[in-house]
Protein backbone atom coordinates (compact mmCIF):
# COMPACT_ATOMS: atom_id res chain seq x y z
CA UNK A 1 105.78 215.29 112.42
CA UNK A 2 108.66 214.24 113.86
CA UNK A 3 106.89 211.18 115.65
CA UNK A 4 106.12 209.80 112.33
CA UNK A 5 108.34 206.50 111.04
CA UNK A 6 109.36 206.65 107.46
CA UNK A 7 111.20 204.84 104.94
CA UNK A 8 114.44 205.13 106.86
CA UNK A 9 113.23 203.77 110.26
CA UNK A 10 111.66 200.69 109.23
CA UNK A 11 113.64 197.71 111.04
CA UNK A 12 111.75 194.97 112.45
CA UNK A 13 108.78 196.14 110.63
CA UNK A 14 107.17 193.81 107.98
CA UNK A 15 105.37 195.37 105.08
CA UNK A 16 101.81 194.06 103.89
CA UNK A 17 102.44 190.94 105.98
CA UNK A 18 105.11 189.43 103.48
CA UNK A 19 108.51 191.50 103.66
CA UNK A 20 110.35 191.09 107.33
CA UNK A 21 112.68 193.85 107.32
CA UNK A 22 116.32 192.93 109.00
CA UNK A 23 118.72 195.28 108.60
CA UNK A 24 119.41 198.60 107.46
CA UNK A 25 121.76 198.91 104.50
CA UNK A 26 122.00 202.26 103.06
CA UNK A 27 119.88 205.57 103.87
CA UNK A 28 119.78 208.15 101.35
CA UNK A 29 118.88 211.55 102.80
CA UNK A 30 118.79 214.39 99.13
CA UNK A 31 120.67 217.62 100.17
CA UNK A 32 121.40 216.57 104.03
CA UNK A 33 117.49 217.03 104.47
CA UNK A 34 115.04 215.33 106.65
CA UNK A 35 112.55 215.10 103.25
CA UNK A 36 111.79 212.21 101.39
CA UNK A 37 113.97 209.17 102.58
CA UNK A 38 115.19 205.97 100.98
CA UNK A 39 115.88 202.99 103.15
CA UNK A 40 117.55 200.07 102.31
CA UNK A 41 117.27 196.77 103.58
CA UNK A 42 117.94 193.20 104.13
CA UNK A 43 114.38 191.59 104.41
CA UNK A 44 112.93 187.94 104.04
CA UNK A 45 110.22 187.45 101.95
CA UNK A 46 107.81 185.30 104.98
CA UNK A 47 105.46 183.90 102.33
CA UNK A 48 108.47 182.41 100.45
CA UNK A 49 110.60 180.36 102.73
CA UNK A 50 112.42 183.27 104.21
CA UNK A 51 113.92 184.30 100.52
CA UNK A 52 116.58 186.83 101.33
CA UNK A 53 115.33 190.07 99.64
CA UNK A 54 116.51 193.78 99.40
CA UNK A 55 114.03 196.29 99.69
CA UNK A 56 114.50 199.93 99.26
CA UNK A 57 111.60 201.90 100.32
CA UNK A 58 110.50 205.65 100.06
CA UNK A 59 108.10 207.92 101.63
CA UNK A 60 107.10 211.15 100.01
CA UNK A 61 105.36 212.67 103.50
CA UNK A 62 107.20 215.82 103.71
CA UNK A 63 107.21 217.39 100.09
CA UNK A 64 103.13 216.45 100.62
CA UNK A 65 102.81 218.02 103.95
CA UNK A 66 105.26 221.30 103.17
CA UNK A 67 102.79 221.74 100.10
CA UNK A 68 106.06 221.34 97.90
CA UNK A 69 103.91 219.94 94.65
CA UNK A 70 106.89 220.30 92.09
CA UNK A 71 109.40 218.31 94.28
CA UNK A 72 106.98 215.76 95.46
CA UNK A 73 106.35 215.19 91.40
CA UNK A 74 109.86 215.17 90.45
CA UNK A 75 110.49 212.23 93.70
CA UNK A 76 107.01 210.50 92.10
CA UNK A 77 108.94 210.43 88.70
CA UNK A 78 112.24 209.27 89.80
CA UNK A 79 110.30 206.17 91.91
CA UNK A 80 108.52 205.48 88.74
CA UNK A 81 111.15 205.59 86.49
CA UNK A 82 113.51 203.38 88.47
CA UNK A 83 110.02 200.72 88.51
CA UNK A 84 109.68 200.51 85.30
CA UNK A 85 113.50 200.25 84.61
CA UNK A 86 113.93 197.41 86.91
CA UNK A 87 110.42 195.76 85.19
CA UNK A 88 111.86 196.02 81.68
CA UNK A 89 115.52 194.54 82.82
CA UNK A 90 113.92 191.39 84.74
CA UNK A 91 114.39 188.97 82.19
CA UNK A 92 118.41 190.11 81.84
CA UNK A 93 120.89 187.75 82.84
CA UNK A 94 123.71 190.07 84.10
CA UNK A 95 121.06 192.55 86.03
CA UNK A 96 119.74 192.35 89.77
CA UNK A 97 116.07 191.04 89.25
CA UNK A 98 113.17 193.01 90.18
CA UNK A 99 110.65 190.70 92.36
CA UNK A 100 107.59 193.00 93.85
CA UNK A 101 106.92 196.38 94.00
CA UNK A 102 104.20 197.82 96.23
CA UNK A 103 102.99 200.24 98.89
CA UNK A 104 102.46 199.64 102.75
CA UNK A 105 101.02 201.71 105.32
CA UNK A 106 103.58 201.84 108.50
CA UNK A 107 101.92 203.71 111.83
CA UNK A 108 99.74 205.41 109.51
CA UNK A 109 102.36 206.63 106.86
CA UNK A 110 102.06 205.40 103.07
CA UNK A 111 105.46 203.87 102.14
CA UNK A 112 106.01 202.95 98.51
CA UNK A 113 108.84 199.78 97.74
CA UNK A 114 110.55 197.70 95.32
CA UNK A 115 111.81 194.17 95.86
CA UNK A 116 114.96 192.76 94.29
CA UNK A 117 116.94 189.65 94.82
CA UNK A 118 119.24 190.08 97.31
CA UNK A 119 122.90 188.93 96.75
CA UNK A 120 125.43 188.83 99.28
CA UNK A 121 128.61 189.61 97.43
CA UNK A 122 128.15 193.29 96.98
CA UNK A 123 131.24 195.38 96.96
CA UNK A 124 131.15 198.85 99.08
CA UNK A 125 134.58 200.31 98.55
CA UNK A 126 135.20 202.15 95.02
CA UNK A 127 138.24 199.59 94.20
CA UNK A 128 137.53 196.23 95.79
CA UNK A 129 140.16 195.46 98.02
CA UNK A 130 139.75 191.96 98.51
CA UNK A 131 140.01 191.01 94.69
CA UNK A 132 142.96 190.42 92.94
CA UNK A 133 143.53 192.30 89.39
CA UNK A 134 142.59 189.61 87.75
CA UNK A 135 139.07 189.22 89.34
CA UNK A 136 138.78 193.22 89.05
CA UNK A 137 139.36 193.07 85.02
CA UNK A 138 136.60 189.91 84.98
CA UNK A 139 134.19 192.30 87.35
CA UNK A 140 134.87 195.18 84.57
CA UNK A 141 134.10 191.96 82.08
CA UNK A 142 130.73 191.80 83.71
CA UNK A 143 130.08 194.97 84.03
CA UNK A 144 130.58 195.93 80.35
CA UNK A 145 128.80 192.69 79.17
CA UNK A 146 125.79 193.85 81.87
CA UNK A 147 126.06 197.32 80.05
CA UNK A 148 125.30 195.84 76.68
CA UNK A 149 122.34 194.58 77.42
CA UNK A 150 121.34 197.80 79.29
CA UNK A 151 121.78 199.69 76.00
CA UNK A 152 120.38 197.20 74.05
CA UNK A 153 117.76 197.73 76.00
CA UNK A 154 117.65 201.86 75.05
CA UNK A 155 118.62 202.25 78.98
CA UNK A 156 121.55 203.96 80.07
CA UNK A 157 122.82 203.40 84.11
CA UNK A 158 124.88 206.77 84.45
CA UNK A 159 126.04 205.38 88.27
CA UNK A 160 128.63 202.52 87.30
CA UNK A 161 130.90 201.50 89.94
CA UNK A 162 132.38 198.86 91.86
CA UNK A 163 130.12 199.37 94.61
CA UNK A 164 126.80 198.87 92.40
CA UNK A 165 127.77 195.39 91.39
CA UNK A 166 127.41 192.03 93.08
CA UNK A 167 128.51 188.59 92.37
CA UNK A 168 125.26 186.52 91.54
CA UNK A 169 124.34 183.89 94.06
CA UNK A 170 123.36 181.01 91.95
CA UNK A 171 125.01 181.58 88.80
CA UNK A 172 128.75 183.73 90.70
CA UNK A 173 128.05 186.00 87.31
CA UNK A 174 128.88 189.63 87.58
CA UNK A 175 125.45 191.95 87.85
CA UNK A 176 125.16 195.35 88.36
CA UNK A 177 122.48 197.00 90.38
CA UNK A 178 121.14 200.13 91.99
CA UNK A 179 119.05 202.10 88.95
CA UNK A 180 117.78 205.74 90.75
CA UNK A 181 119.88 206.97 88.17
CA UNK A 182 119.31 205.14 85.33
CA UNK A 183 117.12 206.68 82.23
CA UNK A 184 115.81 204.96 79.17
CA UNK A 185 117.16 206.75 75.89
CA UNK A 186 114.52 208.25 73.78
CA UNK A 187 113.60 211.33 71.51
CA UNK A 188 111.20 212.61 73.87
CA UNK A 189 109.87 212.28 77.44
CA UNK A 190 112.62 212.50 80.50
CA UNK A 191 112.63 212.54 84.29
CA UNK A 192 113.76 214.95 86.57
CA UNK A 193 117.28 213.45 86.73
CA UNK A 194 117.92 213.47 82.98
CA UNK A 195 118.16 217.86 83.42
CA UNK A 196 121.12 217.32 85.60
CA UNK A 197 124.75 218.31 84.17
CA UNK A 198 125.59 215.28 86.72
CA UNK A 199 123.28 211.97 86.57
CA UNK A 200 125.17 209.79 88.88
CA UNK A 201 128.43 209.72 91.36
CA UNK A 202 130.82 212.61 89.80
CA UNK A 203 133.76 210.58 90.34
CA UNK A 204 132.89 208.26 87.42
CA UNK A 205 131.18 211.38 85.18
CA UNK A 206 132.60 212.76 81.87
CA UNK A 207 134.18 215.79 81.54
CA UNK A 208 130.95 217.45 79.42
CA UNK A 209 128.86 216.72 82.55
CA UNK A 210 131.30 218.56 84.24
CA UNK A 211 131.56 221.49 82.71
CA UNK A 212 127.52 221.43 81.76
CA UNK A 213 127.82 220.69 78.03
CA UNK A 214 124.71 218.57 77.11
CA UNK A 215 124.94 217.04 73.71
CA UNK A 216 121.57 217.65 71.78
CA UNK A 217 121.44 213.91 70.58
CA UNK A 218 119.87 212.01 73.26
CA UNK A 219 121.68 208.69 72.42
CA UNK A 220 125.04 210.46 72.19
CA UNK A 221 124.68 211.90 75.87
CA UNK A 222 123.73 208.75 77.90
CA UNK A 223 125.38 206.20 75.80
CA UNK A 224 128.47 208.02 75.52
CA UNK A 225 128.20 208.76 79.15
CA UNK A 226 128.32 205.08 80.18
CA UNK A 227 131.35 204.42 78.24
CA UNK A 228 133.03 206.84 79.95
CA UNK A 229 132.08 205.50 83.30
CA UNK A 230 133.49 201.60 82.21
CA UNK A 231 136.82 203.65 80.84
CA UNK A 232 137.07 205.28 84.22
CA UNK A 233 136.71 201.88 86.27
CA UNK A 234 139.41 200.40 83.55
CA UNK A 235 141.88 203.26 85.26
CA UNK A 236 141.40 202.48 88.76
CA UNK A 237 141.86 198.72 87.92
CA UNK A 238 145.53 199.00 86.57
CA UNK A 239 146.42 202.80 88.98
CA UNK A 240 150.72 202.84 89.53
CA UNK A 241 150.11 202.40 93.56
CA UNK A 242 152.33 205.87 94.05
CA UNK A 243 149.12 207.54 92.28
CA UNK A 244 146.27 205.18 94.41
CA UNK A 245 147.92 206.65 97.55
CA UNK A 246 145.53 209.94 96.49
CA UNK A 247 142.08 209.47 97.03
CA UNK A 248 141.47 211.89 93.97
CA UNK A 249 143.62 209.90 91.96
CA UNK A 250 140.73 207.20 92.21
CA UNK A 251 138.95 208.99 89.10
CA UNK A 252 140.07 209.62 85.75
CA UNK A 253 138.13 212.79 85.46
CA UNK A 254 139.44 214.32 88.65
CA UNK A 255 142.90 213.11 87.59
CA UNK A 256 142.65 215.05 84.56
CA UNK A 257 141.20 218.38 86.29
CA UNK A 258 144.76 218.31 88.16
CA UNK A 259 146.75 219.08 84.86
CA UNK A 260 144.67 221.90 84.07
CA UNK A 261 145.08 225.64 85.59
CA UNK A 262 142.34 226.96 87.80
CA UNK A 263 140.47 229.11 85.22
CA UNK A 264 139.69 226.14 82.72
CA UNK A 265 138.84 224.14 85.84
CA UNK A 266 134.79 223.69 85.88
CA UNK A 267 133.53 226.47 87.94
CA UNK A 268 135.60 229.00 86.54
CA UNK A 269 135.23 228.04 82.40
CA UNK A 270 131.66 227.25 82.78
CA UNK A 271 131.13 231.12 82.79
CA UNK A 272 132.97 232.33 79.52
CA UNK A 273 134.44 229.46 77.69
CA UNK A 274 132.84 227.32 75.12
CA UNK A 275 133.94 223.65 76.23
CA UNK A 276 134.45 222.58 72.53
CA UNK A 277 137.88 224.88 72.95
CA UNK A 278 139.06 222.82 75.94
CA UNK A 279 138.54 219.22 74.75
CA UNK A 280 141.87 219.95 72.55
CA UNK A 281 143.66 220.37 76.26
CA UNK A 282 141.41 217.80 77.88
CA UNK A 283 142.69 215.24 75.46
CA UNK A 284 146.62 216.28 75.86
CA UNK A 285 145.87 216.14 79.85
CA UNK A 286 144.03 212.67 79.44
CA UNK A 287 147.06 211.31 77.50
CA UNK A 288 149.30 212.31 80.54
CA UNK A 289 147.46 210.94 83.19
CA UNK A 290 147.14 208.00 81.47
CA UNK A 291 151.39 207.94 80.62
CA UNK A 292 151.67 208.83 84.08
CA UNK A 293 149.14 206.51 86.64
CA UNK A 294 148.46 203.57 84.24
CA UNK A 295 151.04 200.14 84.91
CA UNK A 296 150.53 196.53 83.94
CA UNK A 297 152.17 193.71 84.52
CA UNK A 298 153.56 193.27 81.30
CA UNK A 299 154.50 196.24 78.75
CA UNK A 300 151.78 194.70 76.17
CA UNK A 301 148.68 194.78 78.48
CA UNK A 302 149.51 198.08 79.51
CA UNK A 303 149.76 199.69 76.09
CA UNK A 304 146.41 197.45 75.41
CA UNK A 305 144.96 199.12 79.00
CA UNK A 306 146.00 202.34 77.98
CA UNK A 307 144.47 202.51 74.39
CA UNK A 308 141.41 201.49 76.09
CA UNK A 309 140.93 203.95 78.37
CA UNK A 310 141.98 206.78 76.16
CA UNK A 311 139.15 205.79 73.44
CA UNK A 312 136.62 205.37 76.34
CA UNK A 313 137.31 208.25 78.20
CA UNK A 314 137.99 211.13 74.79
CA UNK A 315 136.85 214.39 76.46
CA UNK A 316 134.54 214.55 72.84
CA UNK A 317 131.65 212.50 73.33
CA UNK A 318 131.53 212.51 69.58
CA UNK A 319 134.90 210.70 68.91
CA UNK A 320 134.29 208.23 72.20
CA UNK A 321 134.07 204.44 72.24
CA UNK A 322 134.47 202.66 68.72
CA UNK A 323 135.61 205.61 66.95
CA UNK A 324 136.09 204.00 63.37
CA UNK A 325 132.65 202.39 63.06
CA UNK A 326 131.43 205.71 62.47
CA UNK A 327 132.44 205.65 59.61
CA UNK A 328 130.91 202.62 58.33
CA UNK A 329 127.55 203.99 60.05
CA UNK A 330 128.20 201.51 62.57
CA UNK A 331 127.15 202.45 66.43
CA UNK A 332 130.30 203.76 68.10
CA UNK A 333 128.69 203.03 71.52
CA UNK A 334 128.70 199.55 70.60
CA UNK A 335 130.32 197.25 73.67
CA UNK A 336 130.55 194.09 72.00
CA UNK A 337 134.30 195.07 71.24
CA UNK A 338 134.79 195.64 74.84
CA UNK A 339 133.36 193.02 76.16
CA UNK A 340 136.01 191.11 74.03
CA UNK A 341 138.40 193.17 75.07
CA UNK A 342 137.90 192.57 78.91
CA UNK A 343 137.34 188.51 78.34
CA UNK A 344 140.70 188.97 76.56
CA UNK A 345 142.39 190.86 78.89
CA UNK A 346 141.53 189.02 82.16
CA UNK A 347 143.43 185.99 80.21
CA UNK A 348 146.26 188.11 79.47
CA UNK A 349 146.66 189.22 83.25
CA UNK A 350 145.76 185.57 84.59
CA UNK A 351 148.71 183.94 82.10
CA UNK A 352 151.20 187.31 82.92
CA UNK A 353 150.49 186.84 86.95
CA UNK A 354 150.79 182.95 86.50
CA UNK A 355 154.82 184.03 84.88
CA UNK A 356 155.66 186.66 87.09
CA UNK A 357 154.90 184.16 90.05
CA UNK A 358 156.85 181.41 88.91
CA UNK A 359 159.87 183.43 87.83
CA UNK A 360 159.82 184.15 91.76
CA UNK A 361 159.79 181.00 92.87
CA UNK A 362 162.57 179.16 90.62
């Protein structure tokens, strides 16, 4: 067995005669374990001019040898899933495109893989360095307007961050990427990943996830989850720098957890409390984190920065996002006000910056 290549030793290797594989990106390894592996790559498409591609492949060997039928369908699922995801979003401007999907046999070893474009601007730290604050609040512009059309769409990403977008090639638009976690919304049907309290990274995951409420409404839980994701980037964006010396401080939701004492923190309310009684203190702790880590560079755009946050990140999944067009039946999920909001905001920083710099300089 252990003389066997899979997914995540596939350098130099080129699958069904077409995809050169380069370099190594990313491995994911589920639980630590040697099981089924995801590789990531940098490959050139040979029959295409040596296109730059990205190729993640996965091997399912081990669940299939170790006779382990109901995790080997559950990895099946999420492989399919994330297919057909990627499929239905090809046509969207402000997502990665999907080019191939296939299998390959590698020294005798089935290997399943999908093909997307591969763009070279693709951030790997959870606050990019190298941009300034206006660029971040145009990447969050980008990444809400991407999330629109995700959720117009009936898909929800559940894994938003910094790290899964990229700056397109050709067009330098914002796109987001990366969809093992993704799930499209509807009444019925699911995949394995859709039973988890947590979908995606924790750091960007609403308190309900947290504490392993799961609102019965379908559209409520993965819609509302995303907006708490964007409202938790929206914090790191505009973090007082005392606060961004703590790692921790990074996330809303673990920002929050601080205020609270250690039995209504997750692991120890999960076992007697209801978490409709805590969203009451969630809310009061949200408001002081937010009072507390949040600056701007004028006192307008941080009251504006601050709102924001606080109505995408409410602990209630029922009062989050566009809380008054509930009650014109309107969809309180909706982005289209935030996508204003960001457009509008990036101008506000740009014009604020552009002040601040030339006050310093007369």
């Amino acid at each position: 067995m252990t003389g066997i290549r899979g997914a995540d030793a596939l350098v130099g290797e080129t699958l069904n005669g077409r995809y050169k594989l380069l370099e190594e990106l990313a491995t994911v390894q589920p639980d630590g374990e040697r099981r089924s592996r995801t590789g990531c790559y940098h490959a050139v498409d040979t029959k295409n001019g040596d296109k730059a591609v990205f190729v993640k492949a996965v091997d399912f060997r081990h669940e299939d040898h170790a006779g382990d039928v109901d995790r080997l369908q559950n990895m099946v699922q999420e492989f399919v899933n994330e297919r057909e995801i990627a499929s239905r979003c090809k046509t969207l401007s402000r997502v990665v495109s999907i080019l191939d999907h296939d299998k390959a046999k590698i020294f005798g070893n089935i290997v399943h893989y999908l093909v997307y474009d591969f763009e070279k601007n693709r951030s790997r730290s959870p606050i990019p360095a190298h941009q300034t604050p206006v660029e971040r609040v145009k990447t969050l512009h980008g990444i809400a307007a991407a999330l629109r059309q995700l959720h117009t769409n009936g898909i929800a990403h559940h894994d938003l961050s910094f790290r899964n977008t990229v700056q397109g090639n050709a067009c330098g638009r914002t796109k987001i990427c990366d969809f093992g976690s993704a799930s499209f919304v509807r009444s019925s049907g699911s995949v394995p990943h859709d039973e988890y309290p947590v979908i995606g990274a924790v750091d960007v995951a609403p308190p309900e996830a947290q504490y392993g409420y799961k609102p019965l409404d379908s559209r409520v839980r993965h819609f509302a989850y995303d907006c708490y994701s964007l409202g938790s980037l929206l914090f790191r964006c505009f973090l007082n720098r005392e606060y961004s010396l703590f790692e921790d401080w990074h996330s809303f939701s673990f920002s929050v957890l601080c205020f609270l004492p250690e039995g209504q923190q997750p692991n120890q309310w999960c076992q007697y409390g209801e978490y409709a009684e805590l969203i009451p203190i969630l809310r009061e702790a949200s408001i002081k984190v937010v009072n507390d880590a949040i600056v701007g560079p004028t006192p307008e755009i941080e009251q504006d920065v601050k709102k924001a946050v606080l109505a995408l990140c409410d602990p209630d999944p029922l009062r989050r996002g566009v809380h008054g067009l509930r009650r014109t039946n309107g969809n309180p999920y909706s982005l289209e006000k935030f996508v204003s909001f960001f457009d509008r905001l990036s101008r506000s920083c740009e014009v604020a910056l552009a002040v601040g710099k030339a006050r310093q300089e007369s």
